[in-house]
C-alpha atoms as a PDB file:
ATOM      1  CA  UNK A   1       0.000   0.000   0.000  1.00  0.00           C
ATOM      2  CA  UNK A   2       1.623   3.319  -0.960  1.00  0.00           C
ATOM      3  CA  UNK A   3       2.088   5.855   1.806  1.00  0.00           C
ATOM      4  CA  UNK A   4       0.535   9.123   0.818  1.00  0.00           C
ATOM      5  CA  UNK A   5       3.475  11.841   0.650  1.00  0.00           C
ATOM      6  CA  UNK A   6       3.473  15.238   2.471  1.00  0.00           C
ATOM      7  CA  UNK A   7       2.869  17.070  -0.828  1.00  0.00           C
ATOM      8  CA  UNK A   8       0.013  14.846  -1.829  1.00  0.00           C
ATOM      9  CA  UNK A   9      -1.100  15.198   2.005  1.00  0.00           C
ATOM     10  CA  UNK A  10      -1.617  19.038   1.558  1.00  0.00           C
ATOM     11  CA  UNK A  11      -3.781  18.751  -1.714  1.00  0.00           C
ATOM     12  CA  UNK A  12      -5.969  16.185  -0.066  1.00  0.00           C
ATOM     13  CA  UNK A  13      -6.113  18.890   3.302  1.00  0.00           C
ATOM     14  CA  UNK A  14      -7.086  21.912   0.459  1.00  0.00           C
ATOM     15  CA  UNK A  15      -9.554  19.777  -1.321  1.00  0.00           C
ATOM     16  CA  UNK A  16     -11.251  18.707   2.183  1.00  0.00           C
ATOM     17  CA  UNK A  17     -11.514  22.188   2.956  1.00  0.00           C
ATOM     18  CA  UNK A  18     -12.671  23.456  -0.588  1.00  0.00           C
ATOM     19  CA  UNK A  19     -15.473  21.280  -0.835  1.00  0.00           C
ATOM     20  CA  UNK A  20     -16.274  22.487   3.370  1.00  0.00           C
ATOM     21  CA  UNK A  21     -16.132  26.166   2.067  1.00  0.00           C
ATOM     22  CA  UNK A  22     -18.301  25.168  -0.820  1.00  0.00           C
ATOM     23  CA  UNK A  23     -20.940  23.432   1.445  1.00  0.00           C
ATOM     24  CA  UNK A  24     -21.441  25.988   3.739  1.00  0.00           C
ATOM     25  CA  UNK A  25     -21.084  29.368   1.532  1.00  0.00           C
ATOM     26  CA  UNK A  26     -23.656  32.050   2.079  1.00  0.00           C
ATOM     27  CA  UNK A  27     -26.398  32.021  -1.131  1.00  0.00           C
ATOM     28  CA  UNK A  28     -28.019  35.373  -0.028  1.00  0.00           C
ATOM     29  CA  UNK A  29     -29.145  37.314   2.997  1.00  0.00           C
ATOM     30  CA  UNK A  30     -26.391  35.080   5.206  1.00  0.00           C
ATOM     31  CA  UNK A  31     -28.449  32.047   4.334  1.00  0.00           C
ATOM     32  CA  UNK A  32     -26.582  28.924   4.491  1.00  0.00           C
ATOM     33  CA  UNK A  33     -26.610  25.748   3.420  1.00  0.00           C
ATOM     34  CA  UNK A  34     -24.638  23.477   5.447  1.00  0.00           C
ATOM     35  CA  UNK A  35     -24.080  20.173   6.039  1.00  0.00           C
ATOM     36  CA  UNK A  36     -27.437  18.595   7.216  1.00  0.00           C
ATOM     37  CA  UNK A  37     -28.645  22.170   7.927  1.00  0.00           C
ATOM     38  CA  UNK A  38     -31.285  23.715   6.246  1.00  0.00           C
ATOM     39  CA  UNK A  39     -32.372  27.489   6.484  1.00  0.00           C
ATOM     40  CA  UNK A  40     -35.202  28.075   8.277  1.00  0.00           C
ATOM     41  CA  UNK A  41     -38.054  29.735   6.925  1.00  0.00           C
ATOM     42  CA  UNK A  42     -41.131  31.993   8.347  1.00  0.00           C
ATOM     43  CA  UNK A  43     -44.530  31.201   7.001  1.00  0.00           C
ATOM     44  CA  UNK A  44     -46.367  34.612   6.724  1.00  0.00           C
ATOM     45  CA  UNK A  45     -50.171  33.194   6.087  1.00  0.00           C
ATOM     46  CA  UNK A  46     -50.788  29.668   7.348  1.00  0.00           C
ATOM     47  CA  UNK A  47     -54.053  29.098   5.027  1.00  0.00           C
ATOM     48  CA  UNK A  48     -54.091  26.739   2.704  1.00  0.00           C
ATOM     49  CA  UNK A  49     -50.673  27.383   0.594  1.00  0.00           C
ATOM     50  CA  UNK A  50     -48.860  28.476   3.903  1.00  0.00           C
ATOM     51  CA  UNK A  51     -49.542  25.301   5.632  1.00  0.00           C
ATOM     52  CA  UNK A  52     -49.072  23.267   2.920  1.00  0.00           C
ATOM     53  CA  UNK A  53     -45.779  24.063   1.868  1.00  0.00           C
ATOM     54  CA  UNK A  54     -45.116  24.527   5.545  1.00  0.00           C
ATOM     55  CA  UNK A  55     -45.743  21.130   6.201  1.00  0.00           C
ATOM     56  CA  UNK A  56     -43.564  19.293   3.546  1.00  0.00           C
ATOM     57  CA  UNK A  57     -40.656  21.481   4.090  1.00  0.00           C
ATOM     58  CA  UNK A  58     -40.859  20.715   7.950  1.00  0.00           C
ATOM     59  CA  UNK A  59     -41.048  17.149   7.045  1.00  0.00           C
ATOM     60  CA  UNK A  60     -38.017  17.611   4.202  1.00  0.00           C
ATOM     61  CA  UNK A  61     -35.864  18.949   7.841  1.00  0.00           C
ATOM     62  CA  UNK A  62     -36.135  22.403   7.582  1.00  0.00           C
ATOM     63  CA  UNK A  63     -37.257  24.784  10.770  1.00  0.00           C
ATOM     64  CA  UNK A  64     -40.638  26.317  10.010  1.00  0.00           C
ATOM     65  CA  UNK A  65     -42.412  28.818  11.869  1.00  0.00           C
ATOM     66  CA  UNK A  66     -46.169  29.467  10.851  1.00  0.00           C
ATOM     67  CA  UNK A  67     -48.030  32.938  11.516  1.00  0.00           C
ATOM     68  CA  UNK A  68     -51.172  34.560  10.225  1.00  0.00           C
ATOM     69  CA  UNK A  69     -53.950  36.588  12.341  1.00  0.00           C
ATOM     70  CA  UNK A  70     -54.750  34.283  14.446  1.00  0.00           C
ATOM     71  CA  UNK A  71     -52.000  32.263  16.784  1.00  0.00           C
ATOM     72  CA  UNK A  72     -54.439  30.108  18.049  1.00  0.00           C
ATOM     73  CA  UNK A  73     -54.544  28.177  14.835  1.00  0.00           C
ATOM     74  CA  UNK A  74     -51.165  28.498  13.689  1.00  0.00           C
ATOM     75  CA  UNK A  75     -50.087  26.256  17.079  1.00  0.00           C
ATOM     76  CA  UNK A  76     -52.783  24.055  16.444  1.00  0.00           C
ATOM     77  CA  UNK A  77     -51.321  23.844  13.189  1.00  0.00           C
ATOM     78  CA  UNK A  78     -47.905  23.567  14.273  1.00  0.00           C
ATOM     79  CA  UNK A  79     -48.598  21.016  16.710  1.00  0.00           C
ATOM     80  CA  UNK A  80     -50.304  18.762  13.891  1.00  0.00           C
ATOM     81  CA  UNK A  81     -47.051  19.036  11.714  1.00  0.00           C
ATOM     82  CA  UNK A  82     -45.224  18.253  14.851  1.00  0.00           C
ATOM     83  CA  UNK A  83     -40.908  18.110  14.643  1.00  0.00           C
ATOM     84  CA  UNK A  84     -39.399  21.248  13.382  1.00  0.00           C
ATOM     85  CA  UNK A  85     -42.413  23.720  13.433  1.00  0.00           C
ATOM     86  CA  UNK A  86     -43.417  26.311  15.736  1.00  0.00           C
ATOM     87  CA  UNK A  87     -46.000  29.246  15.848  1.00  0.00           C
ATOM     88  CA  UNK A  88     -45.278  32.978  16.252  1.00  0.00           C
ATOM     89  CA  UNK A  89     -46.581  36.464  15.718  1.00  0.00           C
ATOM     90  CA  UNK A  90     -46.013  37.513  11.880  1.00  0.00           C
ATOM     91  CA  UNK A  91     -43.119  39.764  13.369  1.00  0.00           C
ATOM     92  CA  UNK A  92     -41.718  36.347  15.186  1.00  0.00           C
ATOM     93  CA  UNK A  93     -41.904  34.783  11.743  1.00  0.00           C
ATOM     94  CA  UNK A  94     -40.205  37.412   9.526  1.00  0.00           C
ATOM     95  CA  UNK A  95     -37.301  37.677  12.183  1.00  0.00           C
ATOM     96  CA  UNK A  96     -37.577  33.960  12.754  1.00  0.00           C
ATOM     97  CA  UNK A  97     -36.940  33.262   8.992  1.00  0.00           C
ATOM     98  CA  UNK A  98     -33.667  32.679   6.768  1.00  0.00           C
ATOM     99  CA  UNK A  99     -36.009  32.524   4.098  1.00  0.00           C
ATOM    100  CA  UNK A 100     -40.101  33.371   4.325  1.00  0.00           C
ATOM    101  CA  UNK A 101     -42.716  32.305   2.367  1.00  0.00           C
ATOM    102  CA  UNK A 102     -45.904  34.946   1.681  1.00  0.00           C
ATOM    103  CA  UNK A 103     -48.954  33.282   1.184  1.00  0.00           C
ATOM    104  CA  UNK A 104     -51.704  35.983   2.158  1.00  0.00           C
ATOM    105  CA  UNK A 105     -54.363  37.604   0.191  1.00  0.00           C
ATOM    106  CA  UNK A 106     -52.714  40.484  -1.700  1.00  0.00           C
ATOM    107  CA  UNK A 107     -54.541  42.804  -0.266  1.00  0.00           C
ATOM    108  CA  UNK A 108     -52.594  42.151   2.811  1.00  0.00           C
ATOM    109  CA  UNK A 109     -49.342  42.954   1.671  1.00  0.00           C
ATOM    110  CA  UNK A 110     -48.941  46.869   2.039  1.00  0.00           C
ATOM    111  CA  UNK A 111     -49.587  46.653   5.700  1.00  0.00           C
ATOM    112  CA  UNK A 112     -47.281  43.610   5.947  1.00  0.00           C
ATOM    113  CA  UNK A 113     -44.758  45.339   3.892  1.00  0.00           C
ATOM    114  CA  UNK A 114     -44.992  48.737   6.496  1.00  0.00           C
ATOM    115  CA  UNK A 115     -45.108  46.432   9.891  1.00  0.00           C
ATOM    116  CA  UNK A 116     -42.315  43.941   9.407  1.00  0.00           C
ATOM    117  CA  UNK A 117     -40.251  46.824   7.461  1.00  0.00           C
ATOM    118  CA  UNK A 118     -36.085  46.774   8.284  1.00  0.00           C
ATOM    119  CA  UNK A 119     -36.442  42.724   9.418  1.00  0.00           C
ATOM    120  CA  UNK A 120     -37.305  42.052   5.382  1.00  0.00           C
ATOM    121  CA  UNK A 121     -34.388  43.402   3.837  1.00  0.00           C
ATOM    122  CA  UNK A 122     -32.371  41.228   2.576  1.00  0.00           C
ATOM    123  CA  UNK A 123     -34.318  38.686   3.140  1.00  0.00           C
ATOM    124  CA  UNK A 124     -35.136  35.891   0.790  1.00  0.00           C
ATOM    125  CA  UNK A 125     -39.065  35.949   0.177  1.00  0.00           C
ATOM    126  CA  UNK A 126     -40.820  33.016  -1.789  1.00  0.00           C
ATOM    127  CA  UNK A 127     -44.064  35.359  -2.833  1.00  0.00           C
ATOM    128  CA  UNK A 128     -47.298  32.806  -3.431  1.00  0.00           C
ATOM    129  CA  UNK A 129     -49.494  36.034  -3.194  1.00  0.00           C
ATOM    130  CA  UNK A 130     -51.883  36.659  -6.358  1.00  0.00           C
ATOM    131  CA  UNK A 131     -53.822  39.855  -6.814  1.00  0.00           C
ATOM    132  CA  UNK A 132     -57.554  39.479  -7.236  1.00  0.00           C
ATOM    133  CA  UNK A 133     -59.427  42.776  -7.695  1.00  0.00           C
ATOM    134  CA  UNK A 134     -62.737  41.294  -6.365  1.00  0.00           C
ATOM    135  CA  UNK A 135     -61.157  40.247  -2.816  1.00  0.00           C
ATOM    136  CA  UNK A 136     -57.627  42.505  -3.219  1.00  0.00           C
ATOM    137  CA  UNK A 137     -58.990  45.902  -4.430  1.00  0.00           C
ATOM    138  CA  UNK A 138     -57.427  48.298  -6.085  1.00  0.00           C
ATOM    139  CA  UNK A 139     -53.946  47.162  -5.451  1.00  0.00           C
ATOM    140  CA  UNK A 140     -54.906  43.855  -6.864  1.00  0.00           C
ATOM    141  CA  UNK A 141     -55.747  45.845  -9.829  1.00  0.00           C
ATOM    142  CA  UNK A 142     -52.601  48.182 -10.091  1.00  0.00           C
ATOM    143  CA  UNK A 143     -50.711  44.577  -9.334  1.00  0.00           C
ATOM    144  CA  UNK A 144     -52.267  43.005 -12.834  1.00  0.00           C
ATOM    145  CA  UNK A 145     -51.198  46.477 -15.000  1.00  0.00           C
ATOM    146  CA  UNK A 146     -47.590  47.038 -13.626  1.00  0.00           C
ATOM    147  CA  UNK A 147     -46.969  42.631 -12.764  1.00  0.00           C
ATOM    148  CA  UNK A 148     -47.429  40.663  -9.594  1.00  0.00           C
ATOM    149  CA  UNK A 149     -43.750  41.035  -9.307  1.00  0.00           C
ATOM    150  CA  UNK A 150     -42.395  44.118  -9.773  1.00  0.00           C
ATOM    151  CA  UNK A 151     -45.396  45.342  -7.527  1.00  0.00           C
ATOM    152  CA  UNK A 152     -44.523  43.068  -4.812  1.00  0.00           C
ATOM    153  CA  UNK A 153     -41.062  44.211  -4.974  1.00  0.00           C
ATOM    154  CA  UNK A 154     -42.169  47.662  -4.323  1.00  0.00           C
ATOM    155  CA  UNK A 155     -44.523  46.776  -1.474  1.00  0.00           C
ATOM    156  CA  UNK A 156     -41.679  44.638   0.158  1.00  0.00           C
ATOM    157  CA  UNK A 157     -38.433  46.999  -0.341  1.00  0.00           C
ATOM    158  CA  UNK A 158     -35.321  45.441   0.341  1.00  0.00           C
ATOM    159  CA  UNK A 159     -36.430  42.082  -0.014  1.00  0.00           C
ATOM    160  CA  UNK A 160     -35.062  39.338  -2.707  1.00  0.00           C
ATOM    161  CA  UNK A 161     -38.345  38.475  -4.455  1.00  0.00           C
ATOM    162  CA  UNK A 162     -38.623  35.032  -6.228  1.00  0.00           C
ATOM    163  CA  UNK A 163     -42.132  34.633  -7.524  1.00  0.00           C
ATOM    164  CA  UNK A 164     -43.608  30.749  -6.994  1.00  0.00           C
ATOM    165  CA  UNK A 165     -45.958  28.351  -6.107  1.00  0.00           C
ATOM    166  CA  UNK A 166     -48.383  30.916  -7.851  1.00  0.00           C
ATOM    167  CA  UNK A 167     -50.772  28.731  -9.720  1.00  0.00           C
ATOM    168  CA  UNK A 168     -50.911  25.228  -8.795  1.00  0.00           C
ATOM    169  CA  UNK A 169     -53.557  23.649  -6.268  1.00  0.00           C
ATOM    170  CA  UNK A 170     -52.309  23.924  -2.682  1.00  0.00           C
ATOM    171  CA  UNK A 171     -53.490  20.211  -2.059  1.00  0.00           C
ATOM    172  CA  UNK A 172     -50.964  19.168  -4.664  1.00  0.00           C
ATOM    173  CA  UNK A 173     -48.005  21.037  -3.763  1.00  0.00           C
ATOM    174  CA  UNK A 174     -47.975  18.902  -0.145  1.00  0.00           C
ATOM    175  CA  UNK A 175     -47.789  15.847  -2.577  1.00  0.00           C
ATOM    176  CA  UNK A 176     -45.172  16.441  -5.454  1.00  0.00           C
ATOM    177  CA  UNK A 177     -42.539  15.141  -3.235  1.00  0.00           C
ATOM    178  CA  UNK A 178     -44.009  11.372  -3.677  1.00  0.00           C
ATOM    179  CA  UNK A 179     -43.038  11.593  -7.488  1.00  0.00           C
ATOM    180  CA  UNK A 180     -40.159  14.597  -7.489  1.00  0.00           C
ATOM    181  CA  UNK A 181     -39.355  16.250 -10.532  1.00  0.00           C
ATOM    182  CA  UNK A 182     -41.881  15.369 -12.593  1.00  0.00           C
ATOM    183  CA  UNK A 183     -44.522  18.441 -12.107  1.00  0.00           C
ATOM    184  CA  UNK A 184     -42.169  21.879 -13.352  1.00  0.00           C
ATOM    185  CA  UNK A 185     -42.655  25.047 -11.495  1.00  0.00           C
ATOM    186  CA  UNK A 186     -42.306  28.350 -13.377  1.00  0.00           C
ATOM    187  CA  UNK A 187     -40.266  30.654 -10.966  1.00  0.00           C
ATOM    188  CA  UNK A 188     -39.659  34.389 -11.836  1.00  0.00           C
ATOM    189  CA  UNK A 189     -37.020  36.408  -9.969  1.00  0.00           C
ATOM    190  CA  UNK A 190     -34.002  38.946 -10.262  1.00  0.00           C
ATOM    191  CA  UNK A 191     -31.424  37.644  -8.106  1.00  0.00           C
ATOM    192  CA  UNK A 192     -29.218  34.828  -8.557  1.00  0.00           C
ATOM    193  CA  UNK A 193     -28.632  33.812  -5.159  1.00  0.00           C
ATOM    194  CA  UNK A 194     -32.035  34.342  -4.589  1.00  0.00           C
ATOM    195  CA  UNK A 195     -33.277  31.947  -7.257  1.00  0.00           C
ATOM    196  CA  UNK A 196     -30.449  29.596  -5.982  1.00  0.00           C
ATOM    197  CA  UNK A 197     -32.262  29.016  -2.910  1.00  0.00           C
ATOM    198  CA  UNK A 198     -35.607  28.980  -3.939  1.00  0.00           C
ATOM    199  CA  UNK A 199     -34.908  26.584  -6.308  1.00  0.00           C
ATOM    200  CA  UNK A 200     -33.306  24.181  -3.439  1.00  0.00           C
ATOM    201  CA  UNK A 201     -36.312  24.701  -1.436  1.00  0.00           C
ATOM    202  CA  UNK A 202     -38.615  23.677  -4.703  1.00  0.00           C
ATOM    203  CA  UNK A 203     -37.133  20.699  -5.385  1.00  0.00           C
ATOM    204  CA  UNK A 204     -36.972  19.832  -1.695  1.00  0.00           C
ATOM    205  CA  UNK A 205     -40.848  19.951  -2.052  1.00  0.00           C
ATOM    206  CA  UNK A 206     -40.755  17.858  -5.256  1.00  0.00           C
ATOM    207  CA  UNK A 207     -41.071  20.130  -8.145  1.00  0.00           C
ATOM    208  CA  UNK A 208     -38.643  21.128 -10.740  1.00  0.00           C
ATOM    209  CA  UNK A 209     -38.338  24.818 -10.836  1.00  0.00           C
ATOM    210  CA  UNK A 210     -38.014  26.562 -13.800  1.00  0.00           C
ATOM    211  CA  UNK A 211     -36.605  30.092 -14.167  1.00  0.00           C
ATOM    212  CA  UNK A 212     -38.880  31.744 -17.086  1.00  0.00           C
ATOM    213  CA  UNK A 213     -37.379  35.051 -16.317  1.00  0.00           C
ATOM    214  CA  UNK A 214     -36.996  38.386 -14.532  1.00  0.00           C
ATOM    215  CA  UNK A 215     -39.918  39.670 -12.169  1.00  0.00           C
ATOM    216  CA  UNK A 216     -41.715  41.020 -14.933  1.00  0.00           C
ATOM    217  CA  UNK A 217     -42.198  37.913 -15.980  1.00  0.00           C
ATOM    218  CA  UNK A 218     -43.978  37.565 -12.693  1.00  0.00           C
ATOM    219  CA  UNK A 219     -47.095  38.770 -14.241  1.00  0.00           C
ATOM    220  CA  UNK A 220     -47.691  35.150 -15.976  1.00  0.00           C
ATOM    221  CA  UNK A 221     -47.198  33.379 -12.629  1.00  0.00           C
ATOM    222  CA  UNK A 222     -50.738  33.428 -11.268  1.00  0.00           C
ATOM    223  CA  UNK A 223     -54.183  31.586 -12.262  1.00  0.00           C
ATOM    224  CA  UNK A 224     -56.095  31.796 -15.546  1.00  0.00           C
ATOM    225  CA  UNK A 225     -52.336  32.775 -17.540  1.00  0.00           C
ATOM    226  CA  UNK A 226     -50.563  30.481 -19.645  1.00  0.00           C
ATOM    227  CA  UNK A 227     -48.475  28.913 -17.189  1.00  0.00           C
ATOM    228  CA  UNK A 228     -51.140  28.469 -14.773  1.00  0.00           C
ATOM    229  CA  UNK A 229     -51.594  24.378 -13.856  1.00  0.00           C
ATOM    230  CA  UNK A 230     -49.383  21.290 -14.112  1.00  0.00           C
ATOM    231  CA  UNK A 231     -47.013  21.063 -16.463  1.00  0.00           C
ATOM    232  CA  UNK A 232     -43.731  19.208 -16.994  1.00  0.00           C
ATOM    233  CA  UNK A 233     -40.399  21.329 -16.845  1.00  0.00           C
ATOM    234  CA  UNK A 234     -39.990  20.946 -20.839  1.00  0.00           C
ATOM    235  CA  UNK A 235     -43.953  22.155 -21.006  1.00  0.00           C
ATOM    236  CA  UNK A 236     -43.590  25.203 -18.649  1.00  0.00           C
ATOM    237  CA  UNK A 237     -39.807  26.401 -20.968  1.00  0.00           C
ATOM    238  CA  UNK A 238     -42.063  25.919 -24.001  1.00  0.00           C
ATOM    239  CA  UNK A 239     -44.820  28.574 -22.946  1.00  0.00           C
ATOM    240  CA  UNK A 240     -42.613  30.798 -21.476  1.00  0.00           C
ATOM    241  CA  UNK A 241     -41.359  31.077 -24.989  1.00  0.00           C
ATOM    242  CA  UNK A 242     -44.188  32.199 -25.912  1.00  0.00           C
ATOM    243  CA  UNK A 243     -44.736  34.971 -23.752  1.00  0.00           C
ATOM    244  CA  UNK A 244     -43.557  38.495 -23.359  1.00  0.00           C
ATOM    245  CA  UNK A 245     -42.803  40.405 -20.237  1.00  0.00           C
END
């Protein structure tokens, strides 16, 4: 057996601690992935979407903290999921958070965005939030002209907006893990750390997420566009081919 000399010692030492550095580097926002450690996210809105993609991601190892109005429900709901989630205040969640989720009615978000303020920035925020003028108002309708978004950006400055999880059922998106990779989901987002991450997180879930473009793009990511539904990854590139921003 041949003994390993000092020179081929020191290249085994800096490849150990390359692939260490590469392991734990920071994505975005201080976010981390390390080894066997997950970020841990703040659910802001534990309906439907929140808790479902609450759920699967505490199962998948990651720390979740669920919020919404009412903190009654969110430990009942917590308590159901059981390991790795807790309940807290909105404000507990957004500080709580590496990464947070928005699933609330759009409507909600200018409040959110002015009550949470300084702990968002920088943050890493997975929107889910589609504008419907009927429940929204007339920010849901200013939303659909300027582009779910670019308008979320603007009502949650400083934040690293990835737009997802827009317009498929929320029943299904606690069951894409059982068959991963074969459903696509169309992401939009500026930031390439920030899409990094997301996209960890989404195929955590199950999915296969597919980057179809800026935040402008955004505007497509929400029901009754092309994109809206199941599709395969190869489907999803195909009609964001043939759409504009």
């Amino acid at each position: 057996m041949k003994v390993p000399g000092p020179v081929e010692l020191r290249r085994r030492d800096f490849l150990k601690a390359a692939a260490v550095a590469l392991c734990t580097a920071p994505l975005a926002g201080g976010v981390v992935y390390a080894q066997g450690k997950k970020p841990k996210v703040g659910v802001i809105g534990s309906g439907k979407v929140g808790s479902a993609l609450g759920g699967v991601l505490a199962k998948k190892g990651y720390e979740v903290m669920f919020s919404s109005r009412n903190l009654d429900n969110d430990k009942k709901l917590a308590a159901e999921v059981g390991n790795n989630a807790r309940a807290g205040t909105t404000q507990e969640a957004a500080a709580f958070g590496e990464v947070l989720i928005f699933a609330v009615p759009y409507g909600a978000l200018p409040e959110l965005g002015k009550s949470l303020g300084s702990s968002l920035k920088g943050k890493v925020i997975l929107d889910a939030c589609n504008p419907f003028p009927q429940r929204d108002g007339d920010i849901a309708t200013t939303a659909r002209e300027k582009g779910a978004g670019l308008m979320s950006a603007e009502l949650l400055p400083g934040a690293r907006i990835v737009r997802a999880f827009n317009a498929v059922g929320a029943a299904r998106m606690a069951q894409a893990h059982e068959e991963p990779g074969r459903i696509g989901m169309p992401i939009a987002g500026d930031d390439k750390a920030a899409i990094d991450i997301a996209s960890r997180m989404i195929r955590d879930i199950g999915y296969e997420p597919v980057l179809v473009g800026g935040l402008a793009m955004g505007k497509y990511l929400m029901p009754g566009t092309p994109l809206a539904g199941e599709h395969t990854p190869d489907e999803i590139r195909k009609i964001a081919a043939t759409v504009q921003p």
